[in-house]
Protein backbone atom coordinates (compact mmCIF):
# COMPACT_ATOMS: atom_id res chain seq x y z
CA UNK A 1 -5.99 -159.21 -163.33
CA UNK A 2 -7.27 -156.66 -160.78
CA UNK A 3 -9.84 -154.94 -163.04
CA UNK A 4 -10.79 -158.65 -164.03
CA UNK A 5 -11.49 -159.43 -160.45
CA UNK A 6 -13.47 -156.38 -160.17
CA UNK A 7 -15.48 -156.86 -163.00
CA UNK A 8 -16.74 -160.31 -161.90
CA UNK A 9 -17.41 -159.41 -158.26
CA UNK A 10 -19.73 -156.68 -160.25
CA UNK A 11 -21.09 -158.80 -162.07
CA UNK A 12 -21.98 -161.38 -159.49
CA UNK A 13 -23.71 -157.85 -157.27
CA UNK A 14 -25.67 -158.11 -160.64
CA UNK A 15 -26.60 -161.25 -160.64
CA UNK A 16 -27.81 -161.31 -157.26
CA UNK A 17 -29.87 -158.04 -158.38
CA UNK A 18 -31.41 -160.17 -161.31
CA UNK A 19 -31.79 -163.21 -159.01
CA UNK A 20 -33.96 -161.20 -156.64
CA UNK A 21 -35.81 -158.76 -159.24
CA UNK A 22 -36.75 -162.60 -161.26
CA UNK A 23 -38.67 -163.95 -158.57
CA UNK A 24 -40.14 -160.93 -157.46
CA UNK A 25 -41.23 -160.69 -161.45
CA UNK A 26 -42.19 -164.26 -161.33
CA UNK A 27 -44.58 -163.49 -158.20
CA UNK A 28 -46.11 -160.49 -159.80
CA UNK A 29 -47.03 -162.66 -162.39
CA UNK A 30 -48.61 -165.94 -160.44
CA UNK A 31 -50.77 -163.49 -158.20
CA UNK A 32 -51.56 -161.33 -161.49
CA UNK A 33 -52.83 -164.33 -163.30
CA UNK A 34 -55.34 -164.90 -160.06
CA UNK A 35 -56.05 -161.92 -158.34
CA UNK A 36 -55.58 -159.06 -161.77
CA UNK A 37 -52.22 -157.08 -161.77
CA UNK A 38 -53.59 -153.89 -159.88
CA UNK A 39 -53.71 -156.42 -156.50
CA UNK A 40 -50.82 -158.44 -157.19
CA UNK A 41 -48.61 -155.12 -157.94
CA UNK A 42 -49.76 -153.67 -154.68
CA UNK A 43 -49.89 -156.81 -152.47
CA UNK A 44 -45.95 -157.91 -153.87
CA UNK A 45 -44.97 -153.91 -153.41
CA UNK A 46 -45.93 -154.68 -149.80
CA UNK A 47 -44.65 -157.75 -149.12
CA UNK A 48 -41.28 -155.98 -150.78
CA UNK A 49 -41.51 -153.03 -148.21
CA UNK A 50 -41.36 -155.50 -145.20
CA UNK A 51 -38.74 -157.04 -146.26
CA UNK A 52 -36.76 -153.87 -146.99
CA UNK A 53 -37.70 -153.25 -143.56
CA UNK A 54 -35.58 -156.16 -142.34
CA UNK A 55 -33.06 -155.50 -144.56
CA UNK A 56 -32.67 -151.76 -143.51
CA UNK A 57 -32.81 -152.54 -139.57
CA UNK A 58 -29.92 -155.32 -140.27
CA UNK A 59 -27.54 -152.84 -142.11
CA UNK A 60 -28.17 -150.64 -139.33
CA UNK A 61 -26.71 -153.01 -136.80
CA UNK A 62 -23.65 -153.64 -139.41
CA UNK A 63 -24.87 -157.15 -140.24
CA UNK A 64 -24.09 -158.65 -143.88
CA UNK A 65 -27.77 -159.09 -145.73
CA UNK A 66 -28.66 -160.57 -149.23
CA UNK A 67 -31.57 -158.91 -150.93
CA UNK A 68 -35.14 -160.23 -150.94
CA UNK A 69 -36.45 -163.71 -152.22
CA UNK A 70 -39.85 -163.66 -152.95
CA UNK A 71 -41.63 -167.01 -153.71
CA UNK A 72 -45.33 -167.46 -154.92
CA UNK A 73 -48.00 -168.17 -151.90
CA UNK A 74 -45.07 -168.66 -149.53
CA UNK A 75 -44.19 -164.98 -149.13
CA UNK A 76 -40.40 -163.65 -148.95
CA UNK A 77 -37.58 -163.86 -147.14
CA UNK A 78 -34.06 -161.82 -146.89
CA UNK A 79 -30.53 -164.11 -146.42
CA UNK A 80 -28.75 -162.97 -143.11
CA UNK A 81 -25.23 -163.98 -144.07
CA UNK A 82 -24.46 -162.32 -140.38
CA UNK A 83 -26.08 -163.90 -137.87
CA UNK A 84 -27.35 -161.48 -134.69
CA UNK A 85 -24.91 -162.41 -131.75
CA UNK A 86 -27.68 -161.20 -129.20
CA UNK A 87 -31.42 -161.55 -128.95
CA UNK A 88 -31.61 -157.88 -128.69
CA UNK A 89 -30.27 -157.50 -132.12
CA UNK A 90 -32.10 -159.71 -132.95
CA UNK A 91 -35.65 -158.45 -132.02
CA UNK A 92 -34.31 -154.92 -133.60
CA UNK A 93 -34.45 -157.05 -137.22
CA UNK A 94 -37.17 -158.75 -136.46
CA UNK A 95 -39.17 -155.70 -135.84
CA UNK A 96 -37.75 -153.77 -138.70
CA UNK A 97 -39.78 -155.92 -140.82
CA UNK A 98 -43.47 -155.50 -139.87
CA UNK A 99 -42.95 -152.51 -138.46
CA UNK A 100 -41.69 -150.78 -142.38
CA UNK A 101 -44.37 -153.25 -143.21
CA UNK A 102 -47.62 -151.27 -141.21
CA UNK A 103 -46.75 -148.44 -142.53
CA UNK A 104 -46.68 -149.51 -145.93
CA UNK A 105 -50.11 -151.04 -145.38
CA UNK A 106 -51.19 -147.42 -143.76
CA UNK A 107 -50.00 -145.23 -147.01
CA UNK A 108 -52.05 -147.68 -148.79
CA UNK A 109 -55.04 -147.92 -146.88
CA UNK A 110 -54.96 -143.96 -146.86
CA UNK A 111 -54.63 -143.31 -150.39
CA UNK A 112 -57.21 -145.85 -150.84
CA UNK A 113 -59.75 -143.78 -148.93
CA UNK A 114 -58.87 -140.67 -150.23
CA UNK A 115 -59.51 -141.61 -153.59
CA UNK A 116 -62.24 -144.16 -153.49
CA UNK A 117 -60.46 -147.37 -154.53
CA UNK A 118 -61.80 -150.85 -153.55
CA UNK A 119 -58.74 -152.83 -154.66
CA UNK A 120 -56.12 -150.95 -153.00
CA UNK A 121 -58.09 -151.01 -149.94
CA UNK A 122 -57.97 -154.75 -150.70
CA UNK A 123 -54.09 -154.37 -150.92
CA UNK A 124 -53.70 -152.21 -147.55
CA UNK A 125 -55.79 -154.80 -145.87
CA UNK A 126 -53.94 -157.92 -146.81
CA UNK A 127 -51.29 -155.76 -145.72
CA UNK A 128 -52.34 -155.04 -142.60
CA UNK A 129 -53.22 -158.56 -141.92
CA UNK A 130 -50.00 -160.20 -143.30
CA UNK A 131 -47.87 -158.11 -140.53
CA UNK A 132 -50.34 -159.24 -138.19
CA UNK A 133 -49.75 -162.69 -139.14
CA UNK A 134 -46.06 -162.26 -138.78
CA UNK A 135 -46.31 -161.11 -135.30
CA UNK A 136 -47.66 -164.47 -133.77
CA UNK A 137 -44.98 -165.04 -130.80
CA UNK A 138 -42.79 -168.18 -132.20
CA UNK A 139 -39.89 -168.69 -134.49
CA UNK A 140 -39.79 -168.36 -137.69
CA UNK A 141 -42.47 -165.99 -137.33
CA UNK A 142 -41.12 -162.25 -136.64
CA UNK A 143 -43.42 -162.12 -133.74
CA UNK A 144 -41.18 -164.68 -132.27
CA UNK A 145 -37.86 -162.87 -133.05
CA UNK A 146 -38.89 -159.61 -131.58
CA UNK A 147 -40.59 -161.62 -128.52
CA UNK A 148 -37.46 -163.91 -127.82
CA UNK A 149 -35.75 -160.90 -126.49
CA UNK A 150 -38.19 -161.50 -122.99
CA UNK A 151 -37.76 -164.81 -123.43
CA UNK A 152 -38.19 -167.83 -125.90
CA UNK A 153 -40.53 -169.76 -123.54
CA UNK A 154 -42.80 -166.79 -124.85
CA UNK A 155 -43.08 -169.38 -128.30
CA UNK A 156 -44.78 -171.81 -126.47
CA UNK A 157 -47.72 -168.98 -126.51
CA UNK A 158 -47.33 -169.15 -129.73
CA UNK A 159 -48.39 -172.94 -130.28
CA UNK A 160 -52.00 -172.74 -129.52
CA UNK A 161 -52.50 -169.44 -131.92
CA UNK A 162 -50.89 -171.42 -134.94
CA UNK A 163 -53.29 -174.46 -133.81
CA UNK A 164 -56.62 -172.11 -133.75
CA UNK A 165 -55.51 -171.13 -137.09
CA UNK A 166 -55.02 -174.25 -138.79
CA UNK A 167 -58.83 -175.04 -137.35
CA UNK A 168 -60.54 -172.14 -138.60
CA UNK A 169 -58.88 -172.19 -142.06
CA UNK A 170 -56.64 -175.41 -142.58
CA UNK A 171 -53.63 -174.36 -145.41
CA UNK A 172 -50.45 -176.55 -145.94
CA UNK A 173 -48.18 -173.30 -145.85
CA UNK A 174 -49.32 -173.56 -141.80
CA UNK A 175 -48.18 -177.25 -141.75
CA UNK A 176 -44.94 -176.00 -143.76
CA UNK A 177 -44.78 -173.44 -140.56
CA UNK A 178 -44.93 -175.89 -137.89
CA UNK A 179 -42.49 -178.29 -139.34
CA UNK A 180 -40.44 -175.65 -139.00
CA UNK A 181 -41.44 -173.75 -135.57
CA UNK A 182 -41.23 -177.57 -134.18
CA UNK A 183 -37.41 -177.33 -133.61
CA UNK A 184 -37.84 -173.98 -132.03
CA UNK A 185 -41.16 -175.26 -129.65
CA UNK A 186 -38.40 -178.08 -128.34
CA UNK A 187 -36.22 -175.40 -127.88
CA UNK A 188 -38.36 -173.16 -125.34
CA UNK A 189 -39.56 -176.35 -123.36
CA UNK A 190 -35.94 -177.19 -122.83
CA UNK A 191 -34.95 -173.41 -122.09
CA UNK A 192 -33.22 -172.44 -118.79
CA UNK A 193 -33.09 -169.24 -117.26
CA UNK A 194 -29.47 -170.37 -115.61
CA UNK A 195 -28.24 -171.61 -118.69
CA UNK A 196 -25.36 -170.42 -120.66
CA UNK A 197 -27.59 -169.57 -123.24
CA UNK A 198 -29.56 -167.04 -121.12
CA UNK A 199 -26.46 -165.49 -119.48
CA UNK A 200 -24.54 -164.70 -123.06
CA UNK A 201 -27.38 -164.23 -125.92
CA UNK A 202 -30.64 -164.07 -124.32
CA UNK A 203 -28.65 -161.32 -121.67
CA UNK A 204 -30.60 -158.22 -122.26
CA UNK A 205 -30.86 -155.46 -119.81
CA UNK A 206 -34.93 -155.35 -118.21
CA UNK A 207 -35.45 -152.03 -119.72
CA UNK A 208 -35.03 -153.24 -123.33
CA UNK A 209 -37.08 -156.13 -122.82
CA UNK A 210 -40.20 -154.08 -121.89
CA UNK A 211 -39.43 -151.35 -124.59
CA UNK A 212 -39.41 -154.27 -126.99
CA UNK A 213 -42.72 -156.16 -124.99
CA UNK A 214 -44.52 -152.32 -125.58
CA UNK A 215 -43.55 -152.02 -129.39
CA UNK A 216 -44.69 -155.69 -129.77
CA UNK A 217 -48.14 -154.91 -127.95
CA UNK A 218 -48.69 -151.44 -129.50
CA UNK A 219 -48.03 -152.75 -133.08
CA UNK A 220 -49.95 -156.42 -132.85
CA UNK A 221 -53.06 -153.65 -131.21
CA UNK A 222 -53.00 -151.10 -134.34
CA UNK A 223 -52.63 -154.39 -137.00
CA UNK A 224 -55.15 -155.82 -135.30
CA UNK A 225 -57.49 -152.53 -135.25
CA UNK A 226 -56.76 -151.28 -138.70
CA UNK A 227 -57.22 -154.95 -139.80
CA UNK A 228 -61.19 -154.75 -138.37
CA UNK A 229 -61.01 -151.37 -139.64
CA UNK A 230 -60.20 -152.40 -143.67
CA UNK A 231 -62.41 -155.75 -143.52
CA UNK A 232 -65.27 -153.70 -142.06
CA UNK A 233 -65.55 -151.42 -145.06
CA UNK A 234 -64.78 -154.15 -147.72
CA UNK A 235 -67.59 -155.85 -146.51
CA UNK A 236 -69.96 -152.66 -146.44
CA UNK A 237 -68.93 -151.72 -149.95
CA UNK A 238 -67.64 -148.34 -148.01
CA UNK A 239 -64.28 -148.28 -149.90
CA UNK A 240 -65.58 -146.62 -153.24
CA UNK A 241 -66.35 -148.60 -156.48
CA UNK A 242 -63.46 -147.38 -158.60
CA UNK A 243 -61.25 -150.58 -159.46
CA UNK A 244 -58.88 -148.81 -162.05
């Protein structure tokens, strides 16, 4: 009975395995089919490492995790069966994520130079750009995880960038994103500094909350740079011609 018991609790590991390799597959395919498999094998590595960035900074704080779900043109996500009982833990999984992420994106971008390759250039900067996306200051966004820790009227920031966006290039998957964010947008207007809330989860000693302010500002200023940086020499033709 025992060895039974084992065997399907192995087997269900396995499935999850499976579950998670499938629709990373299935998304390799999809942005294959559009983009040529070079791009979509580089772009879907990336979007892998950030999320093994989350995953690694929520083991660290002993938190249960589910591997990574991606989905085609919506991005990917990992399952937090453990929820963080602080904002500060919080942040530190939040950040985990774009900050694996950037350097993915930099490896990428370097090798890219090195050797004269146009579509991995590509790759590094859709890389660099999609952590810079992340980091715009309100939930679900990672930029509003790691900023929460200072406080979540910070999201409300957050608002007006997700507006200019949907101005300058309109996209259901930002409509998707405030449906979701609206919940959390309530949530900061209604936010008290004397609540309960603020005295037990959002409780985090000054000093972490500008260590966490500095990481946010120093890693949304070198996205934002090496983002310029990677467009710049796409556009001038810079990168190399060799698309093997």
């Amino acid at each position: 009975m025992v060895k039974l018991l084992l065997l399907l609790l192995s087997g269900a590991k396995l499935g999850k395995l499976f579950a998670s390799g499938g629709t990373m597959l299935l998304s390799l395919v999809v942005y294959a089919l559009i983009f040529g498999w070079r791009y979509a094998a580089g772009f879907v590595a990336l979007l892998f490492v950030h999320e093994w960035g989350h995953y690694i900074a929520a083991r660290q704080r002993k938190l249960d995790v589910g591997l990574p779900t991606f989905i085609p043109f919506v991005g990917a996500w990992i399952e937090l069966k453990d929820m963080p009982h602080d904002a500060e833990t919080e942040a530190f999984v939040g950040l985990g994520g774009p900050l694996l992420g950037s350097v993915g994106a930099l490896v990428c971008y370097w090798m890219a130079r090195s050797w004269q390759i146009d579509w991995l250039l590509a790759v590094a900067y859709a890389g660099f750009m999609l952590n810079l996306f992340n980091l715009i200051p309100l939930s679900p966004f990672d930029g509003g995880r790691i900023t929460a820790v200072l406080s979540p009227r910070i999201w409300l920031v957050g608002v007006p960038i997700l507006g200019a966006l949907f101005f300058y290039r309109p996209s259901p998957m930002l409509l998707i994103i405030a449906v979701l964010a609206a919940p959390q947008v309530w949530k900061a207007i209604r936010y008290r500094s004397d609540s309960e809330e603020a005295r037990t989860y959002y409780a985090v000693p000054t000093a972490k909350k500008w260590e966490y302010g500095l990481y946010y500002l120093l890693l949304a200023g070198f996205l934002a740079l090496m983002s310029h940086e990677a467009h710049e020499l796409l556009q001038a033709g810079r990168g190399g011609a060799r698309l093997i």
